[in-house]
N, C-alpha and C. Protein backbone atom coordinates (compact mmCIF):
# COMPACT_ATOMS: atom_id res chain seq x y z
N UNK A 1 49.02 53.95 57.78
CA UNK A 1 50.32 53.38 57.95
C UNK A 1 51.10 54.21 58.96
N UNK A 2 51.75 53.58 59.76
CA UNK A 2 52.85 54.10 60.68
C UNK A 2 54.00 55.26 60.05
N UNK A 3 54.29 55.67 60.89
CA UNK A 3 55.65 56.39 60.29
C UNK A 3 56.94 55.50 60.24
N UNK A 4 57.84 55.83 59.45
CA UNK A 4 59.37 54.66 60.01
C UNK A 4 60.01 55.50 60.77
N UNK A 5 60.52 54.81 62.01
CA UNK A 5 61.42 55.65 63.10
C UNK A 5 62.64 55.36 62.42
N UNK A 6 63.44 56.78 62.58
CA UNK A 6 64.98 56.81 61.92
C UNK A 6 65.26 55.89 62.89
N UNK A 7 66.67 56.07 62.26
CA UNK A 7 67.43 54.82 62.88
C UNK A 7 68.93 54.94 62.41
N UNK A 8 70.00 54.85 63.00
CA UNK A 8 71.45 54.90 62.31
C UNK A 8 71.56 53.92 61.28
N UNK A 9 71.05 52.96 61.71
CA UNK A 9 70.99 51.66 61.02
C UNK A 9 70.89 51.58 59.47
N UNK A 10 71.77 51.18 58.24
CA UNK A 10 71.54 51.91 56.88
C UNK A 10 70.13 50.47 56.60
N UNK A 11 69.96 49.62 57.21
CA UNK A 11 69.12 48.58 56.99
C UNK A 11 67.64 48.71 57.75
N UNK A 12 67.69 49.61 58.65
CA UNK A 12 66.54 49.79 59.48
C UNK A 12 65.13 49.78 58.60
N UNK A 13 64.40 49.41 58.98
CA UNK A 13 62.52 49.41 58.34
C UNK A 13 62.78 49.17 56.68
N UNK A 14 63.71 48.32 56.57
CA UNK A 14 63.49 47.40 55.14
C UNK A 14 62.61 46.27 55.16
N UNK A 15 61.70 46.20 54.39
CA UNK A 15 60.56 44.92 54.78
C UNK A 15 60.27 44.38 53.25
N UNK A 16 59.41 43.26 52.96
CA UNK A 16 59.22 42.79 51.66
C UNK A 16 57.98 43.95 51.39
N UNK A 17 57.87 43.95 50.14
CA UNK A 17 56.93 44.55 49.18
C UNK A 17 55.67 43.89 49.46
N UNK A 18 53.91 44.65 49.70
CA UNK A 18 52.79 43.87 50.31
C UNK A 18 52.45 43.57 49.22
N UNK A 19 51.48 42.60 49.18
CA UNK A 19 50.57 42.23 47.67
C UNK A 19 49.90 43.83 47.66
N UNK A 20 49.54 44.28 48.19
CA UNK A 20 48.66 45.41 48.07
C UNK A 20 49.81 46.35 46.96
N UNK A 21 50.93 46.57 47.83
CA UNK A 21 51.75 47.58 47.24
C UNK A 21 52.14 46.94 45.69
N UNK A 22 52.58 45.77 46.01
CA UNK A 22 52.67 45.12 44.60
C UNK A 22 51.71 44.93 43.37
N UNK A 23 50.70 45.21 43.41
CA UNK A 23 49.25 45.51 42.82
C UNK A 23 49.46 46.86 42.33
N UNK A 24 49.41 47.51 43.09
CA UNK A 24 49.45 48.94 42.64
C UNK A 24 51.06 49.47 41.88
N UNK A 25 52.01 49.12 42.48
CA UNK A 25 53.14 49.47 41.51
C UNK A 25 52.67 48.80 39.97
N UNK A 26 52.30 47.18 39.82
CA UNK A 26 51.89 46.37 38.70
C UNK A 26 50.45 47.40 37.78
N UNK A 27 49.64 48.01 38.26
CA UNK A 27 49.01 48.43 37.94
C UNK A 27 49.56 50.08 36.87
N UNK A 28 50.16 50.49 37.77
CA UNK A 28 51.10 51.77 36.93
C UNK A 28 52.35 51.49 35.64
N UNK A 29 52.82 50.16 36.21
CA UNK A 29 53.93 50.09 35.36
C UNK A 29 53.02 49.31 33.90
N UNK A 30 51.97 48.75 33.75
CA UNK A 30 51.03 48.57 32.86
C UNK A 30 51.00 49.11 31.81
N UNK A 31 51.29 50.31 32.15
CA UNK A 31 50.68 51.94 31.05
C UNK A 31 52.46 51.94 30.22
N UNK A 32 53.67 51.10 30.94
CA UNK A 32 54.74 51.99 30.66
C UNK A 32 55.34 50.31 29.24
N UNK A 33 56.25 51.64 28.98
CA UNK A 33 56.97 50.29 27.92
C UNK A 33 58.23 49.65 28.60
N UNK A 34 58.24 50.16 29.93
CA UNK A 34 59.25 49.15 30.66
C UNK A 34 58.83 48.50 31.55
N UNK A 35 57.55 47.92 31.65
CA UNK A 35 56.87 46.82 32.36
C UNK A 35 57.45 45.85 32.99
N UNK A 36 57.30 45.29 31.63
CA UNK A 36 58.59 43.70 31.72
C UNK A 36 59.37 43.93 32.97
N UNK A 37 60.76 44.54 32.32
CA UNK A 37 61.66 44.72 33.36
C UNK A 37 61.32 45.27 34.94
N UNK A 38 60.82 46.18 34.42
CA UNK A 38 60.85 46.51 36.23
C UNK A 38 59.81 45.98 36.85
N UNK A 39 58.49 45.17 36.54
CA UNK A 39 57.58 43.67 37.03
C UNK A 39 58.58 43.16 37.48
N UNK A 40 59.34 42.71 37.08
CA UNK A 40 60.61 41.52 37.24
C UNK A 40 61.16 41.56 38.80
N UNK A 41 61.43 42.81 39.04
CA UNK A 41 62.17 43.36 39.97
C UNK A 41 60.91 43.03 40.99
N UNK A 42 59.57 43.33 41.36
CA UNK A 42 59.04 43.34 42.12
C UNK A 42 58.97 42.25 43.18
N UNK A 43 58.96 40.82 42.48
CA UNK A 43 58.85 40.00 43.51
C UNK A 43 59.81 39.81 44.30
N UNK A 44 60.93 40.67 44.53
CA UNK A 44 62.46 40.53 45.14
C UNK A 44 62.36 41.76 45.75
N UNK A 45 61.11 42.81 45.72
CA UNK A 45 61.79 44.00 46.04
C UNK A 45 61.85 43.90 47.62
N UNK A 46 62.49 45.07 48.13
CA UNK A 46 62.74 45.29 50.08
C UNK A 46 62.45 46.91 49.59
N UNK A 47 61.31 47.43 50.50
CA UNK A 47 60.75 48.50 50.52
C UNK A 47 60.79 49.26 51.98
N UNK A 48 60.25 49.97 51.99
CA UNK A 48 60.67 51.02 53.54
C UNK A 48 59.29 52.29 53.43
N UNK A 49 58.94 52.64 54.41
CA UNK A 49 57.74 53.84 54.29
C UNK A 49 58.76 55.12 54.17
N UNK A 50 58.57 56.65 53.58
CA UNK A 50 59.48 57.73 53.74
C UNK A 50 59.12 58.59 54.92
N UNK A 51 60.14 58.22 55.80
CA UNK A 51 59.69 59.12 57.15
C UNK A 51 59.52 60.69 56.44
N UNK A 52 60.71 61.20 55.56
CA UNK A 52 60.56 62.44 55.18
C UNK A 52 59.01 63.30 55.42
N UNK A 53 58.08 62.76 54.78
CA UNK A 53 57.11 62.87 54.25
C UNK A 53 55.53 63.03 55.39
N UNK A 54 56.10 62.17 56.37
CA UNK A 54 55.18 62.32 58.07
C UNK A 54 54.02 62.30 57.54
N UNK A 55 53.23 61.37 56.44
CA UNK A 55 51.77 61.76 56.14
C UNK A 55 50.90 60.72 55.87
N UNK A 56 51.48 59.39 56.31
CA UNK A 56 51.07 58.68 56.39
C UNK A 56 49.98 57.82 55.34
N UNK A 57 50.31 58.28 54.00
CA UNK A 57 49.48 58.07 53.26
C UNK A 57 50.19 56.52 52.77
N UNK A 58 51.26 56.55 53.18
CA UNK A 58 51.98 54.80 52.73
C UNK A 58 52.87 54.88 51.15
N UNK A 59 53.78 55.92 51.36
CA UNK A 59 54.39 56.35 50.43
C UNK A 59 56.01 55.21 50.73
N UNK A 60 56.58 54.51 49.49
CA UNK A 60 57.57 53.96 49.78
C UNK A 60 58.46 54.37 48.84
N UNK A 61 59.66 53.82 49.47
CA UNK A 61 61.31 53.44 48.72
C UNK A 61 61.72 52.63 48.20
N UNK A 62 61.83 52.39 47.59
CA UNK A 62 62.79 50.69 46.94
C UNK A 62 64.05 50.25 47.25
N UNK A 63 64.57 49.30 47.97
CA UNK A 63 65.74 49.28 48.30
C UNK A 63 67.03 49.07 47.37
N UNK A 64 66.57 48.73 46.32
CA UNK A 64 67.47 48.62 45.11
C UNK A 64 67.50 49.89 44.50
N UNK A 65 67.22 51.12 44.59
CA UNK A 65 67.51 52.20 44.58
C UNK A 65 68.22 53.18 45.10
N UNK A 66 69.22 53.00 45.88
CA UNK A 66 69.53 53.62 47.26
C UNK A 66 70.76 54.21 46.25
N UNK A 67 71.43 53.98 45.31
CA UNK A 67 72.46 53.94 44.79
C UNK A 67 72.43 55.87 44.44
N UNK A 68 73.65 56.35 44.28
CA UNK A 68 73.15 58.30 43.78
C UNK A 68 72.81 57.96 42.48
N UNK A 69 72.09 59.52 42.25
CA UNK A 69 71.59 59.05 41.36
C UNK A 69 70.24 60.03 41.29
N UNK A 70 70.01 60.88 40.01
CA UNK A 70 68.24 61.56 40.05
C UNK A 70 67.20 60.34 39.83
N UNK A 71 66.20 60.22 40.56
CA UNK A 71 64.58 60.35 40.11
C UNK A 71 64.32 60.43 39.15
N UNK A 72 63.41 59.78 38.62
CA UNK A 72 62.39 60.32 37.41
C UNK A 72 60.83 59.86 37.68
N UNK A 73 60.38 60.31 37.30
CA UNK A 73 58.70 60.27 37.56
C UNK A 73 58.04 59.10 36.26
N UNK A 74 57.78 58.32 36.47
CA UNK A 74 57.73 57.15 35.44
C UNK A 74 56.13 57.10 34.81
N UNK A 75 55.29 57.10 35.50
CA UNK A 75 54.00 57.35 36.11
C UNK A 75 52.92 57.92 36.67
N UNK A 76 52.29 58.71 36.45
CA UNK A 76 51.46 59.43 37.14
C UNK A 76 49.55 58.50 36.88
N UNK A 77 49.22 58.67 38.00
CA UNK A 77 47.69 58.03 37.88
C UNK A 77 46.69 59.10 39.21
N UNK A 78 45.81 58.58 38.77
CA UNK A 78 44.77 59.47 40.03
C UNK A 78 43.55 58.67 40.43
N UNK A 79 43.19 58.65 41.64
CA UNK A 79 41.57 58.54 41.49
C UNK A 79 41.24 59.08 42.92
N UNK A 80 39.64 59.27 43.09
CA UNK A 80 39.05 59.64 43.73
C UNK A 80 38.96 58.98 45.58
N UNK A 81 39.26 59.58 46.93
CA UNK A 81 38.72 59.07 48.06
C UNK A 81 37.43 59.16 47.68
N UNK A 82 36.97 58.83 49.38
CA UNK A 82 35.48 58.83 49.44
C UNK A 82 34.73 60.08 49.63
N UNK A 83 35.71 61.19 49.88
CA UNK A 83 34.95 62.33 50.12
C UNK A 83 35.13 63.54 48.58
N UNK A 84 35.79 62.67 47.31
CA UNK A 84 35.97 63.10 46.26
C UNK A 84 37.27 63.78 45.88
N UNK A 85 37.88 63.91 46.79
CA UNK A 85 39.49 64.74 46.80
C UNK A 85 40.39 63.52 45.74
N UNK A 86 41.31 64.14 45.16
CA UNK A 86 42.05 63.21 43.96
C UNK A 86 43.08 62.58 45.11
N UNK A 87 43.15 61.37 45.31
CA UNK A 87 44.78 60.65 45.16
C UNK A 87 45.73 60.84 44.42
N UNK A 88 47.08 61.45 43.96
CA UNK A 88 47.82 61.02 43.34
C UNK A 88 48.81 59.91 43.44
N UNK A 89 49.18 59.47 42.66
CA UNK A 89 50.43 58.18 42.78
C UNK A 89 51.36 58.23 41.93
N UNK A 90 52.54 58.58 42.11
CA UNK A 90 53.55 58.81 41.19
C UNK A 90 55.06 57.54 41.45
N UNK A 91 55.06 56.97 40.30
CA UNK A 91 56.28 56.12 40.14
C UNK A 91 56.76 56.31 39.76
N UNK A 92 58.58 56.63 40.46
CA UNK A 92 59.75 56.73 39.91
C UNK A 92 60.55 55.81 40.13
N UNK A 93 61.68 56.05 38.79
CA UNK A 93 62.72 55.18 38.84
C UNK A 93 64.06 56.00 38.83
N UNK A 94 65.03 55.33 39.25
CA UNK A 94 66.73 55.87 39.15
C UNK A 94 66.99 54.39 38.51
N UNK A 95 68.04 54.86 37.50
CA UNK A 95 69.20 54.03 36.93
C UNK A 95 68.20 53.13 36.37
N UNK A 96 67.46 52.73 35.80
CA UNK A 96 66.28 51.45 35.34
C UNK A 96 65.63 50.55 36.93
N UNK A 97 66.18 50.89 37.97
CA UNK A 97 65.46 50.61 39.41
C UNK A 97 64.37 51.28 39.49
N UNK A 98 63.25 50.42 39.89
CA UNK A 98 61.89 51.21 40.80
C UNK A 98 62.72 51.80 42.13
N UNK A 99 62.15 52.71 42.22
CA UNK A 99 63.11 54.06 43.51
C UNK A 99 62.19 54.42 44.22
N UNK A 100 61.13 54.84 43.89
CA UNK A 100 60.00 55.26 44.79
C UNK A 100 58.61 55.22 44.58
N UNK A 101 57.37 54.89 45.37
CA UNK A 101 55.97 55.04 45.30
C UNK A 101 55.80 56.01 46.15
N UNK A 102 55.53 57.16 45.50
CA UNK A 102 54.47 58.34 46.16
C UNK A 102 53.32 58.20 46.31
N UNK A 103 52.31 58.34 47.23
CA UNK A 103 51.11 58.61 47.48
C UNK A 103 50.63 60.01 47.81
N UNK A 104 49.65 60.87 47.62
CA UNK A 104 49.71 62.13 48.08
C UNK A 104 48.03 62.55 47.64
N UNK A 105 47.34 62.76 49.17
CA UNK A 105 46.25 63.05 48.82
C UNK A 105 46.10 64.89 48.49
N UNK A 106 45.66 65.46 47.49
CA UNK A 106 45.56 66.56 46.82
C UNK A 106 45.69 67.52 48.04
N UNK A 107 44.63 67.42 48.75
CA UNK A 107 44.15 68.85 49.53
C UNK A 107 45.13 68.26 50.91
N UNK A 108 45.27 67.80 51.35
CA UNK A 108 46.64 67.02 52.18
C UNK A 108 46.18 66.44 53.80
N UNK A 109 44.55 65.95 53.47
CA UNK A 109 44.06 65.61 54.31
C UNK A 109 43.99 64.07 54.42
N UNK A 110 43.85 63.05 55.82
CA UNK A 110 44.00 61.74 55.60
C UNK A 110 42.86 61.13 54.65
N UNK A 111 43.38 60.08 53.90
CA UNK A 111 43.02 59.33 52.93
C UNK A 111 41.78 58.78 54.02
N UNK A 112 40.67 58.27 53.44
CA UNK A 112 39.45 57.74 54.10
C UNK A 112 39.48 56.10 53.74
N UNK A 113 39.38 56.69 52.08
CA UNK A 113 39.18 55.17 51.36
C UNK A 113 40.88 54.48 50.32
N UNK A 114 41.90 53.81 50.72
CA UNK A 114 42.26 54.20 49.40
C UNK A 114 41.71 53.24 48.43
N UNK A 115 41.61 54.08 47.17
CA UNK A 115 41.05 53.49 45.90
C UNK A 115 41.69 51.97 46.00
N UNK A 116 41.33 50.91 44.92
CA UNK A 116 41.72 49.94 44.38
C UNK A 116 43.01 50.23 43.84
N UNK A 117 43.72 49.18 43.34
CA UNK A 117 44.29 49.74 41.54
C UNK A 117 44.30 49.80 41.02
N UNK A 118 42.64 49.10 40.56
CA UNK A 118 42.27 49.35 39.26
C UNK A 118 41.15 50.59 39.07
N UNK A 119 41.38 51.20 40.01
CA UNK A 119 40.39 52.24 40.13
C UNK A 119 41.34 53.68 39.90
N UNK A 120 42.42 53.47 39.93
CA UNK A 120 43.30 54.99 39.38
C UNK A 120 43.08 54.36 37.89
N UNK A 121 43.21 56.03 37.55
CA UNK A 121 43.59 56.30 36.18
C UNK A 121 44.61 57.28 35.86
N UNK A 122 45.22 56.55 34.33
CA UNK A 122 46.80 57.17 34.05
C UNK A 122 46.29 58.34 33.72
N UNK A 123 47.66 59.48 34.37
CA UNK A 123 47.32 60.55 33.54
C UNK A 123 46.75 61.96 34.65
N UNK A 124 45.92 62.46 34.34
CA UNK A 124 45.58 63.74 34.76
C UNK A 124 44.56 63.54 35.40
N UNK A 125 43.94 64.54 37.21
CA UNK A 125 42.66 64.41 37.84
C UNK A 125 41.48 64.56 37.07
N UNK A 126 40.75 63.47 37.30
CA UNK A 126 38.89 63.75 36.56
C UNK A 126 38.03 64.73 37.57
């Protein structure tokens, strides 16, 4: 994935949510007891890549999150690239909003394969 070029713009590189990304958020929020609700939210969401982050692993924002406000880590899952290094994926929320999808390959080298979503598992690296 590209990087997002800043922009003054408070609307700049807002785009719809991919089936891909939407799979994989659906896949994490599975494990949680606030499913329901924040499923709900997905088919409406406007997402953005985090330039912060320059790593191209396809880490996003939620645009219904923008509001202040801490993070929380909702989610944690893992699975394996192709050269065996762990993926992590961490979902957070602010205020009952999905806020962010992290991606982050362990050793901090580019992703080869990424897994499915049904191929992470909740919880801790195997």
């Amino acid at each position: 994935m590209s990087e997002r070029i800043e922009s003054s713009s408070p609307e700049s590189g807002w785009r719809e949510i991919t089936e891909q990304e939407t799979e994989l958020v659906s896949r994490l929020l599975a494990s949680t007891s606030q499913s329901d609700a924040l499923r709900a939210q997905l088919s409406n969401s406007r997402v953005r890549g985090i330039a912060e982050y320059r790593d191209e692993y396809g880490s996003i924002e939620f645009q219904a999150a923008q509001a202040p406000g801490v993070s929380h880590a909702l989610v944690t899952a893992f699975a394996n690239d192709a050269d065996g290094i762990p993926i992590e994926i961490l979902l957070f929320t602010k205020a009952g909003a999905l806020s962010e999808l992290e991606i982050v390959k362990l050793d901090g080298s580019k992703i080869i394969r990424m897994p499915l979503p049904d191929e992470f598992k909740i919880g801790e690296p195997t």
